[in-house]
Protein backbone atom coordinates (compact mmCIF):
# COMPACT_ATOMS: atom_id res chain seq x y z
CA UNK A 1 8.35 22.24 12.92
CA UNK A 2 7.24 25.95 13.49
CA UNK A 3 8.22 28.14 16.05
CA UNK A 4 5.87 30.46 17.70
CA UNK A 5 6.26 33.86 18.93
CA UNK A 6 3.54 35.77 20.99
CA UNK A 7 3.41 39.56 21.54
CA UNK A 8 2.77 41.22 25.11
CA UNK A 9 -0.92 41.99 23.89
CA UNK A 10 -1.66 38.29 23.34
CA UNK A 11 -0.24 37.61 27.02
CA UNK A 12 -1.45 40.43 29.21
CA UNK A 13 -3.52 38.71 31.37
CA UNK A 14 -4.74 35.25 32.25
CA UNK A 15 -7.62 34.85 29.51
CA UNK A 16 -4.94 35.84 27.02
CA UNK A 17 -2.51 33.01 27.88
CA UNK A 18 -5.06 30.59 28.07
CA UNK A 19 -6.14 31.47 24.05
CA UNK A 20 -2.24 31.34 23.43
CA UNK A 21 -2.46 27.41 25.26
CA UNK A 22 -5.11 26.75 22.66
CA UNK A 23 -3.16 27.84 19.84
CA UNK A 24 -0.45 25.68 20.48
CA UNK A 25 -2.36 22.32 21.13
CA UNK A 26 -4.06 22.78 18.02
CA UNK A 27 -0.89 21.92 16.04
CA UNK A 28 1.72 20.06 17.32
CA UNK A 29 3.77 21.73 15.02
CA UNK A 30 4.24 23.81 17.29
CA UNK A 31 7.06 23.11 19.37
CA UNK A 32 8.73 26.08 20.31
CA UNK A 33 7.04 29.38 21.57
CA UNK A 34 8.54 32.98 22.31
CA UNK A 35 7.11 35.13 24.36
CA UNK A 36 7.22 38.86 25.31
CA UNK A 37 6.73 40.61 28.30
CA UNK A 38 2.58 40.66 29.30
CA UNK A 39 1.25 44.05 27.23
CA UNK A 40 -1.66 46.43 27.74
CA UNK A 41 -4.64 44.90 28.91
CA UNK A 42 -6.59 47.97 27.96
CA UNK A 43 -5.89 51.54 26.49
CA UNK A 44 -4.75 52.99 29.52
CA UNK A 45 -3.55 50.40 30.79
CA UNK A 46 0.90 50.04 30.95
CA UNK A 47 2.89 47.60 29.90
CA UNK A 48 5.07 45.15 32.23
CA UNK A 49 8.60 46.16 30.57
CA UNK A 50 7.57 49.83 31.16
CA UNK A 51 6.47 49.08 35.16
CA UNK A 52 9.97 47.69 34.83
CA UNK A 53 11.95 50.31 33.56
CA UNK A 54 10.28 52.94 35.85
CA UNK A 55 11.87 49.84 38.72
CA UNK A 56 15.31 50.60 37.22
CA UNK A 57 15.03 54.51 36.98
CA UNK A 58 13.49 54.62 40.48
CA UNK A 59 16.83 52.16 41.87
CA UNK A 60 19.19 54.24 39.70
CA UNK A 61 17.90 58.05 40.88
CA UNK A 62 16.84 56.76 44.82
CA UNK A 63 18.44 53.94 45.90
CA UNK A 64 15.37 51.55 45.79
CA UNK A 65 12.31 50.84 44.29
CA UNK A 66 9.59 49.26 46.59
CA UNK A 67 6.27 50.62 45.19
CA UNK A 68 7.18 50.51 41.08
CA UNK A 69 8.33 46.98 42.15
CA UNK A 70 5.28 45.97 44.51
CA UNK A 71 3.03 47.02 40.35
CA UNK A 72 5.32 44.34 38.74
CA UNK A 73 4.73 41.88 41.85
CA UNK A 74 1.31 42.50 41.80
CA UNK A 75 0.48 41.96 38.17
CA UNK A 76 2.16 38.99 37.79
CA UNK A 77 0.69 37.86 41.55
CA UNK A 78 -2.89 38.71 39.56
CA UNK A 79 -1.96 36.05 35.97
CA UNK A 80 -0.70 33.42 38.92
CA UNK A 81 -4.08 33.65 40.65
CA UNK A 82 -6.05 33.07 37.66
CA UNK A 83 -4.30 30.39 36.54
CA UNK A 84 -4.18 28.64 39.32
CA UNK A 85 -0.56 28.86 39.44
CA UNK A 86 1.76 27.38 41.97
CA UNK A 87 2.30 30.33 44.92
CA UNK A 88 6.07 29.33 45.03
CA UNK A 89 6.45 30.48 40.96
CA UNK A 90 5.07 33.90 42.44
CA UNK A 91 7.25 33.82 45.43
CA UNK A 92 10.46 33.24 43.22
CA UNK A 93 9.63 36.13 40.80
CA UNK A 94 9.66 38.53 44.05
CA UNK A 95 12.85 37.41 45.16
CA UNK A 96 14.32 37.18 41.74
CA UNK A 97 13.22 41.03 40.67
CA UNK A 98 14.95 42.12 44.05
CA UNK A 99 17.61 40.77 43.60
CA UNK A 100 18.19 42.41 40.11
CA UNK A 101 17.11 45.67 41.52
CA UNK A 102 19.81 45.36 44.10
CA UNK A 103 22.78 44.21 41.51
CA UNK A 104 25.28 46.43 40.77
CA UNK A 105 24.78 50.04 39.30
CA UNK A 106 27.84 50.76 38.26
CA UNK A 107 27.33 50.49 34.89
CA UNK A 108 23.44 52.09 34.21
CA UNK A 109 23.13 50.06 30.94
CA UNK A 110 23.80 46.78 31.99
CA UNK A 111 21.49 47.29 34.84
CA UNK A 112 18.59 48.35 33.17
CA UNK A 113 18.95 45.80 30.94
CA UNK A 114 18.83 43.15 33.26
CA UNK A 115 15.87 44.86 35.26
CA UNK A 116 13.58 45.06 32.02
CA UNK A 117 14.34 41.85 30.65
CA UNK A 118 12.41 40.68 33.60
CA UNK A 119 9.32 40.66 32.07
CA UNK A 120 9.86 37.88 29.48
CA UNK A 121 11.52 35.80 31.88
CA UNK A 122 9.09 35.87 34.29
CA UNK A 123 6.60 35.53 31.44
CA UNK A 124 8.19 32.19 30.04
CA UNK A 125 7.58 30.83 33.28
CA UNK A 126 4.20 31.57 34.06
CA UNK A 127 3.66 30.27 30.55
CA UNK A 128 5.48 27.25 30.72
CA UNK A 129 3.42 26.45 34.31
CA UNK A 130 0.49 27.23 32.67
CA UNK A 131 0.82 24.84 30.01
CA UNK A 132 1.80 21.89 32.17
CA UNK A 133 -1.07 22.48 34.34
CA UNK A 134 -3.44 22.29 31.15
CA UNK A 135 -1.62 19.17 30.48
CA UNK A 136 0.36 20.22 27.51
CA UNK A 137 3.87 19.75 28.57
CA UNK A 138 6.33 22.49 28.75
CA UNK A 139 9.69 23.38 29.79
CA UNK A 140 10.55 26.95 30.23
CA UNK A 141 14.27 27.53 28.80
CA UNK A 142 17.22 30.07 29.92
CA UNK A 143 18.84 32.10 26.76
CA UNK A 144 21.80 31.51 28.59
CA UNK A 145 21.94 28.10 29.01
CA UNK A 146 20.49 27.41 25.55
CA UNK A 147 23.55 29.57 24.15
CA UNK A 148 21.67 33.04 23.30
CA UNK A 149 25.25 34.77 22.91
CA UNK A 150 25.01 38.35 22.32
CA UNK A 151 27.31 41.38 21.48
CA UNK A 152 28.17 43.63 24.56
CA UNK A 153 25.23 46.50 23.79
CA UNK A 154 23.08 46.94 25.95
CA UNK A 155 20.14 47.89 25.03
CA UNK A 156 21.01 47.57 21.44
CA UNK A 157 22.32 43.82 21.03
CA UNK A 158 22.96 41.66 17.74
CA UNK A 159 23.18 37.91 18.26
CA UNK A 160 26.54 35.80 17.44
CA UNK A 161 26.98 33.93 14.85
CA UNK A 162 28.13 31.12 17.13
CA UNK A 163 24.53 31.54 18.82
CA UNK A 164 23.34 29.17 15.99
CA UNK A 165 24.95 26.26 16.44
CA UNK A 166 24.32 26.28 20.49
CA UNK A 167 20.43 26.71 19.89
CA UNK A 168 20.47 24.06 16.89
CA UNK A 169 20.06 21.80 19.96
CA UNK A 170 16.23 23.10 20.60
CA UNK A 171 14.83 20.96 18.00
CA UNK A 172 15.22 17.83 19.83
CA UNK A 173 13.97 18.93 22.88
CA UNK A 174 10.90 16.53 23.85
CA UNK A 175 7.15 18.68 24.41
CA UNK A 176 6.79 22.33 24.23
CA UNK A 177 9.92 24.71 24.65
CA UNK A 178 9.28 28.36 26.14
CA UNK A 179 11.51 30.60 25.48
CA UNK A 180 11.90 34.16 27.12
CA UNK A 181 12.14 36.46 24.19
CA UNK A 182 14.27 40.14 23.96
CA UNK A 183 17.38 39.28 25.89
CA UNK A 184 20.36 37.23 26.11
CA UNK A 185 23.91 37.29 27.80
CA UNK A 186 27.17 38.00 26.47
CA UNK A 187 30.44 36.27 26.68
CA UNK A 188 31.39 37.53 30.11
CA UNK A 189 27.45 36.19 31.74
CA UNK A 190 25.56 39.74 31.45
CA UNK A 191 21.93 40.17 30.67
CA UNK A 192 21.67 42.46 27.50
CA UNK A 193 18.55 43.28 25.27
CA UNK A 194 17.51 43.73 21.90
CA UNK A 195 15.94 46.86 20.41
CA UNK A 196 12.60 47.36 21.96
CA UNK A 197 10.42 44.89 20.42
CA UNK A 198 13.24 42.79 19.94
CA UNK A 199 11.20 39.50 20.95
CA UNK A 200 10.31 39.36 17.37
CA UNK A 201 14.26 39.00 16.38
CA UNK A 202 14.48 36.00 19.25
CA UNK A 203 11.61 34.25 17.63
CA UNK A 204 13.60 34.47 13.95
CA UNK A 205 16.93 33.92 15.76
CA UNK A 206 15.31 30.53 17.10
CA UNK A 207 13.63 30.09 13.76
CA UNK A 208 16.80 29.97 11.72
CA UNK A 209 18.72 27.82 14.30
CA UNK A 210 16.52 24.93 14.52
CA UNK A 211 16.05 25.12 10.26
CA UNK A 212 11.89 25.73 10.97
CA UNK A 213 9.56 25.06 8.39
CA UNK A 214 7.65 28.39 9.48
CA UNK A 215 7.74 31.35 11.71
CA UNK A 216 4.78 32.47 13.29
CA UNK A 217 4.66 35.67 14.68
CA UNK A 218 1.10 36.15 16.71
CA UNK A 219 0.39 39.79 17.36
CA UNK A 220 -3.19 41.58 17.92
CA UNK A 221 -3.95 42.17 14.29
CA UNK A 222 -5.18 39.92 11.60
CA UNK A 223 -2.56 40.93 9.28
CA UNK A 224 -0.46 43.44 8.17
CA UNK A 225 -2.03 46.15 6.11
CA UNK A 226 -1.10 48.43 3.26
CA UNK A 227 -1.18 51.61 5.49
CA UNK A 228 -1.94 51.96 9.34
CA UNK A 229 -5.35 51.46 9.78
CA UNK A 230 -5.30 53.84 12.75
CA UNK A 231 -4.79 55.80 10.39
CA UNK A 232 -6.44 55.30 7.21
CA UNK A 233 -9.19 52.75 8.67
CA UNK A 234 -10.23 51.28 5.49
CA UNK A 235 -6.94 50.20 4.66
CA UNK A 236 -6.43 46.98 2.48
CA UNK A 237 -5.13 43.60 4.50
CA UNK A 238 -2.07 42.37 2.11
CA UNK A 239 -2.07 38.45 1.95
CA UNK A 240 1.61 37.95 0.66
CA UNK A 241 5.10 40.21 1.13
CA UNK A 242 8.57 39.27 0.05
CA UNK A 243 11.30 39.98 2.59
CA UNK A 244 12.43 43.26 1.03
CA UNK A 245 9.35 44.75 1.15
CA UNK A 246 8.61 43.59 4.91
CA UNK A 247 11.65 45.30 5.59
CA UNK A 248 11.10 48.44 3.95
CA UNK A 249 7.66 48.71 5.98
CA UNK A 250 8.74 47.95 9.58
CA UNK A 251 11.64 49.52 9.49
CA UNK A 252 9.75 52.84 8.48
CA UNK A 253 6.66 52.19 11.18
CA UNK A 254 5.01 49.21 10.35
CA UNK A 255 5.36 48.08 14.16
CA UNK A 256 3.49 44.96 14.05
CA UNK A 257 7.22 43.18 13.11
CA UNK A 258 10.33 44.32 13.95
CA UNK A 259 12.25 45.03 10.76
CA UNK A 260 15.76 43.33 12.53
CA UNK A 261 13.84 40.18 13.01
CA UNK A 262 14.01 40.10 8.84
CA UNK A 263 17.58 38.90 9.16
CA UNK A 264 17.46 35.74 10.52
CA UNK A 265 14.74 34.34 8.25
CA UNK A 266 16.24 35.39 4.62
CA UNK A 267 19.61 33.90 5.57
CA UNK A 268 17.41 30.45 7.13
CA UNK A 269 14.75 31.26 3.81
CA UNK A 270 12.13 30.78 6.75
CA UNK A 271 8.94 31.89 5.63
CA UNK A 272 7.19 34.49 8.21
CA UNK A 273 3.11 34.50 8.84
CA UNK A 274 2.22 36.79 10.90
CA UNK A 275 -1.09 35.80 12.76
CA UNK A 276 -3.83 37.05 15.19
CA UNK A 277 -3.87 35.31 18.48
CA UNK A 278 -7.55 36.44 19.14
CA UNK A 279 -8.26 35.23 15.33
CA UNK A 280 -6.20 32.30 14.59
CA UNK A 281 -8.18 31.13 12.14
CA UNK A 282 -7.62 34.19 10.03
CA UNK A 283 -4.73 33.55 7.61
CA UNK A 284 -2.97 36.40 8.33
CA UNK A 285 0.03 37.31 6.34
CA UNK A 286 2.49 35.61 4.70
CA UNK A 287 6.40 36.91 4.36
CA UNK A 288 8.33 34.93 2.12
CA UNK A 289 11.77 35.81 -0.17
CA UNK A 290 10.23 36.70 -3.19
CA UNK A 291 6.81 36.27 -5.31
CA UNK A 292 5.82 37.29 -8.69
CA UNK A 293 6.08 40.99 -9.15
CA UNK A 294 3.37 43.11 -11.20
CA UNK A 295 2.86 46.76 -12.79
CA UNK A 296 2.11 49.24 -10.46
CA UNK A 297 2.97 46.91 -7.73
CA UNK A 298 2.96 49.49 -4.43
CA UNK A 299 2.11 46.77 -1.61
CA UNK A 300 2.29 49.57 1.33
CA UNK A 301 2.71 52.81 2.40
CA UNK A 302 4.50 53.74 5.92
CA UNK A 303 5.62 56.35 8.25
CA UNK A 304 7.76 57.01 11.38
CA UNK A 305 8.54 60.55 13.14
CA UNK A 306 11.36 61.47 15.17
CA UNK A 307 13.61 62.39 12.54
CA UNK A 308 16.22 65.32 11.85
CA UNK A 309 18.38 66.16 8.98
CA UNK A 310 22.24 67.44 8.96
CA UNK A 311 22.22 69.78 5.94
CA UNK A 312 25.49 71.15 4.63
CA UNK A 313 26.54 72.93 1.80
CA UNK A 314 30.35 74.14 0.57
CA UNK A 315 31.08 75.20 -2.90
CA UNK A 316 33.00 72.36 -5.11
CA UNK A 317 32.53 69.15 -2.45
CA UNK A 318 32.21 67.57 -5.58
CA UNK A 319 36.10 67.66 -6.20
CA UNK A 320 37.08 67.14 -2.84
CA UNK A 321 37.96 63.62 -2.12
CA UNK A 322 37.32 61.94 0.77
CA UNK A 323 34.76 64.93 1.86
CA UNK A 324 32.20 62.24 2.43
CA UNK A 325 34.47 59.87 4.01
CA UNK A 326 35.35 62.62 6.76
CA UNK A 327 31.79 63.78 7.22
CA UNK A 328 30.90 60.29 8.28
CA UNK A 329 34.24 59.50 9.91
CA UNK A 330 33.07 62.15 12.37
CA UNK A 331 29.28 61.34 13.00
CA UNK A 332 31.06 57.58 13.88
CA UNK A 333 33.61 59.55 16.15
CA UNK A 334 30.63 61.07 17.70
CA UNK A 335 28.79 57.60 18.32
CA UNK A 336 25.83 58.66 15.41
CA UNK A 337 24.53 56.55 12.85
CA UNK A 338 22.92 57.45 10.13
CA UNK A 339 19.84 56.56 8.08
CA UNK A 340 19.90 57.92 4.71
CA UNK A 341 22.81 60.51 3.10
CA UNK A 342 20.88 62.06 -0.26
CA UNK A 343 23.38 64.26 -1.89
CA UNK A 344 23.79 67.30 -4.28
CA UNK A 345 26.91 68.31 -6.35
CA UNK A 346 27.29 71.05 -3.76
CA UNK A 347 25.64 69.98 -0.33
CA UNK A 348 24.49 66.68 1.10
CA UNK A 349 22.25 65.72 3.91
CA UNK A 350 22.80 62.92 6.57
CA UNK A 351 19.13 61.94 8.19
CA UNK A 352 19.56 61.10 11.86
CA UNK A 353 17.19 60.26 14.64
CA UNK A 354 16.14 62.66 16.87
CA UNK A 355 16.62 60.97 19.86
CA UNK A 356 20.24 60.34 19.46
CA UNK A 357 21.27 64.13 17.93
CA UNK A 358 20.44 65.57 21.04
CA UNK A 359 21.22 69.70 21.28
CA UNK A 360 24.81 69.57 23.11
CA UNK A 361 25.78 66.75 20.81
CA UNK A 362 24.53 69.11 17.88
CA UNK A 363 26.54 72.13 18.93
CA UNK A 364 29.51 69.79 19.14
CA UNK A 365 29.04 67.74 15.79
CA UNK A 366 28.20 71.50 13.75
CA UNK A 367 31.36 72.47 14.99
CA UNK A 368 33.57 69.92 14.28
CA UNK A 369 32.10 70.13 10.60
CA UNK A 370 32.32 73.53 10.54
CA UNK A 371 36.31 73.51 11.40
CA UNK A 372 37.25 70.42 9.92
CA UNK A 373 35.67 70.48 6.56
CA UNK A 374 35.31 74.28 5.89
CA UNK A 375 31.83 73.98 4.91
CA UNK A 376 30.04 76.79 4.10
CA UNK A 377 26.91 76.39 5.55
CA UNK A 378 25.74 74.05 8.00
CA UNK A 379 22.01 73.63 9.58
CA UNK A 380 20.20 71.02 11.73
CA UNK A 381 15.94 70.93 11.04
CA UNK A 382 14.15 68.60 13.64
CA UNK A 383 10.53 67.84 13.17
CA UNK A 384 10.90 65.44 10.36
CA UNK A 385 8.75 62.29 9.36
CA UNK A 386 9.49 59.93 6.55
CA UNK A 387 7.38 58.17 4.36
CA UNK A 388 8.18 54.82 2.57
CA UNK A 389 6.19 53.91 -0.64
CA UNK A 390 6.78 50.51 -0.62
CA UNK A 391 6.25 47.60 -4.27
CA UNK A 392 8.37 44.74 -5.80
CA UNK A 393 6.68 46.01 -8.70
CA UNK A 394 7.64 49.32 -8.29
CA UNK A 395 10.33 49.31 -10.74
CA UNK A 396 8.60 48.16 -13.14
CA UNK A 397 5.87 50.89 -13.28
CA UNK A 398 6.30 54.38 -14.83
CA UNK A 399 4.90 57.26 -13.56
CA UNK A 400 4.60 56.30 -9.72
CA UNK A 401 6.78 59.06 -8.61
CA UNK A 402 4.67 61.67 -10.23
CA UNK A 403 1.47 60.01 -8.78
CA UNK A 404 3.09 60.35 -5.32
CA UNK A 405 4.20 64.04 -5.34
CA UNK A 406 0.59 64.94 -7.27
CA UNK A 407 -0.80 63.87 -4.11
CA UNK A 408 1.27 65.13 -1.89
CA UNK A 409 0.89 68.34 -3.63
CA UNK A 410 -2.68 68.37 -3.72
CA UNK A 411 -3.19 67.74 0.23
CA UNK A 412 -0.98 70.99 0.73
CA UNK A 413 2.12 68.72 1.99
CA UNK A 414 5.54 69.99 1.08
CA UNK A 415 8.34 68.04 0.62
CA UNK A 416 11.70 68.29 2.27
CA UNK A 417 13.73 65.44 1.08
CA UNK A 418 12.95 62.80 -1.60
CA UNK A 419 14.67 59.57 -2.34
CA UNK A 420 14.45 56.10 -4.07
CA UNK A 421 17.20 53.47 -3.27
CA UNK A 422 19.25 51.71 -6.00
CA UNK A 423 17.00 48.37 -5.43
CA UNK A 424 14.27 50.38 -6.79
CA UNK A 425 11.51 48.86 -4.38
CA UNK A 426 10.77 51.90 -2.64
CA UNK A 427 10.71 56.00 -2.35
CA UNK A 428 11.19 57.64 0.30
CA UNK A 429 9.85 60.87 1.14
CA UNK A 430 10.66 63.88 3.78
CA UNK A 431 7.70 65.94 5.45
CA UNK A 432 7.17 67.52 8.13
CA UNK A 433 6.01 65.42 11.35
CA UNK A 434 2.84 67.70 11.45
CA UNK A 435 1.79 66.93 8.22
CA UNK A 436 2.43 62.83 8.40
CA UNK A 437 -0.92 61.64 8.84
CA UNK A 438 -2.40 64.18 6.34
CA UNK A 439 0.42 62.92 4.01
CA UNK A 440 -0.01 58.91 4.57
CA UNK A 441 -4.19 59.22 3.83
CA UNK A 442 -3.15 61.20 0.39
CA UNK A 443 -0.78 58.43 -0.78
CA UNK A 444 -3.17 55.99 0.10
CA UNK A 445 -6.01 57.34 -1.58
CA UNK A 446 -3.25 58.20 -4.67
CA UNK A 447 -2.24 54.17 -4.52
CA UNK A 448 -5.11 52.34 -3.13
CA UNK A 449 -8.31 54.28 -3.73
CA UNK A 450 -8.05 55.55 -7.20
């Protein structure tokens, strides 16, 4: 049994659901299928859950939202007509999106949520019509009443583990099973949502519940590759990555999978391809929970922006005990977490995302550190991109961190922060976001090209 998860590029319009169809009757294998929001048809095109989120901001800062809603109407109106689908589906998707848009407000978060999440569930529907019309049958299935319980975050939600055993029940389900992907409901019967992207981390939730022999995650790319190829264009396709390493990349900008979704699958040992819907006959790539490491074993290179780091310095923090315990007591206090915390004998850095340090919150947080740990210096530096280096046979290899930083060196790219975690699979490097691109095609040519 596989389930089958489908990004918003391979359903953005009709054509693109029918290849999706297609994929699905070729192996009855098949049985369950997880589907975003439709995606960009073109470059300039925008994406349903955006049109939707512009419905939500509209409701929140006017009181209502007739023409961003009439775009979401319309393009799902456009997919119906295509596909022949019946005008009463259409009708309902109308009536449903109003009546989200005229819910409750009180609490922004929980609204938005349930306004956005719109897009997969009006997706799983089409989809599931679709299907049955082609003569495949399919059901289209509620999170809610297939016992998608999630934590109270909107926006930000983690599955329960009770979750499991609810959607254990999928498996026996007779023909094809659609399932919206992204969202779920909490205890109390509120909509919340995943990360962005989170339709990946349904599709592995799902995975692991129903004890799949595979999880296929269909995107617009034949594979994953060892840099982005937007970037470095002649970068190498990788065939095989163990879950570490999968991690390491998407959570540092691989965005083809979302590095939550990892989760599910090493605690089910699922193995992960992830597959072209416009090429499904390419093999794509396999993620799996470990293979044979080699010598000089760098599998990838990444990079994400939006960065900043907390520097502080004070003058025998080594002795002081508990000084990193109250540093990160208050960045918790403050509703901040952190991604890395590299340290000195007398200063230490805490690496934050941009978006959430915003400039009143950085006043506020300098202070606090300021008064409540005496440091002696404290400084905030925005504009910072990080760079994974990414090899189960990294630690096996001498010499790769001087490769790196020869590179780096030689393309004129300074470093701000370095670091290599204790599994020894990766290093992690600090530039500046200008110089990320510059940076990425020097490692590459350092790892890949030589």
């Amino acid at each position: 049994m596989k389930v089958a998860k489908f990004g918003g590029t391979s359903l953005a319009d009709a054509g693109q659901i029918l290849k999706v169809l297609e994929i699905v009757r070729a192996d009855p294998d098949r049985r369950i299928v997880v589907v975003s929001a439709p995606g960009k048809r073109s470059k300039d095109d925008t994406k349903v859950t955006d049109l939707l989120i512009a419905c939500a901001k509209a409701a929140l800062a006017r009181g209502e939202a007739e023409a961003e809603l009439a775009l979401v109407v319309h393009r799902f109106a456009e997919i119906g007509r295509e596909l022949d689908l019946p005008a009463a589906l259409l009708t309902d998707i109308e009536q449903d999106l109003r009546g989200r848009l005229a819910a409750d407000r009180s609490h922004k978060g929980l609204f938005t949520d349930a306004v956005k999440a719109a897009g997969e569930d009006y997706s799983a529907r089409c989809v599931a019509a679709a299907f049955t019309r082609k003569g495949v049958p399919a059901t289209y299935t509620c999170p809610r009443e297939a016992g998608m319980v999630l934590s109270d975050e909107p926006g930000n939600a983690q599955v329960l583990p009770e979750s499991y055993d609810k959607l254990a029940a999928l498996r026996d389900r007779p023909g094809v099973t659609i399932f919206p992907g992204f969202f779920g409901y909490t205890k109390a019967g509120r909509i919340v949502t995943f990360p962005r992207g989170g339709s990946d981390i349904t599709g592995a939730i799902l995975a692991a519940a129903v004890k799949a022999d595979a999880y296929e995650n269909f995107t617009d790319v034949d594979s994953v590759y060892s840099a982005d190829p937007r970037i470095v264009p002649d970068a190498r396709p990788i065939e095989l990555l163990t879950y570490r390493e999968m991690r390491e990349l998407a959570y540092s900008g691989f965005g083809v999978f979302h590095d939550e979704a990892i989760l599910p699958a090493v605690h089910a040992n699922i193995p992960i391809n992830i597959r072209n819907t416009n090429r499904p006959s390419a093999p794509g790539t396999m993620v799996v929970p470990e293979r044979p490491a080699h010598t000089g074993g760098v599998v990838g290179i990444s990079s994400s922006d939006g960065f900043c780091t907390l520097f502080l310095s004070k003058y025998l923090m080594n002795r002081e005990i508990g000084f990193g315990r109250r540093l990160l007591q208050i960045l918790e206090e403050e509703g901040l977490s952190y991604e890395h915390a590299p340290s000195g004998i007398d200063n230490t850095s805490v690496i934050l995302r941009d978006h959430q340090f915003s400039p009143e919150k950085e006043r506020h947080v300098v202070g606090r550190i300021q008064k409540e740990l005496a440091a002696d210096d404290v400084e905030v530096e925005r504009g910072l991109a990080l760079l994974m280096v990414v090899g189960e046979g990294m630690r096996y290899t001498v010499g790769l961190a001087s490769r790196a930083t020869q590179a780096l060196a030689g393309a004129g790219v300074n470093i701000e922060m370095m670091n290599q975690g204790s599994s020894e699979i990766s290093m992690m490097f600090g530039v500046k976001a200008e110089d990320r691109k510059k940076a990425i095609k020097a490692l590459y040519h350092a790892f890949f090209a030589a």
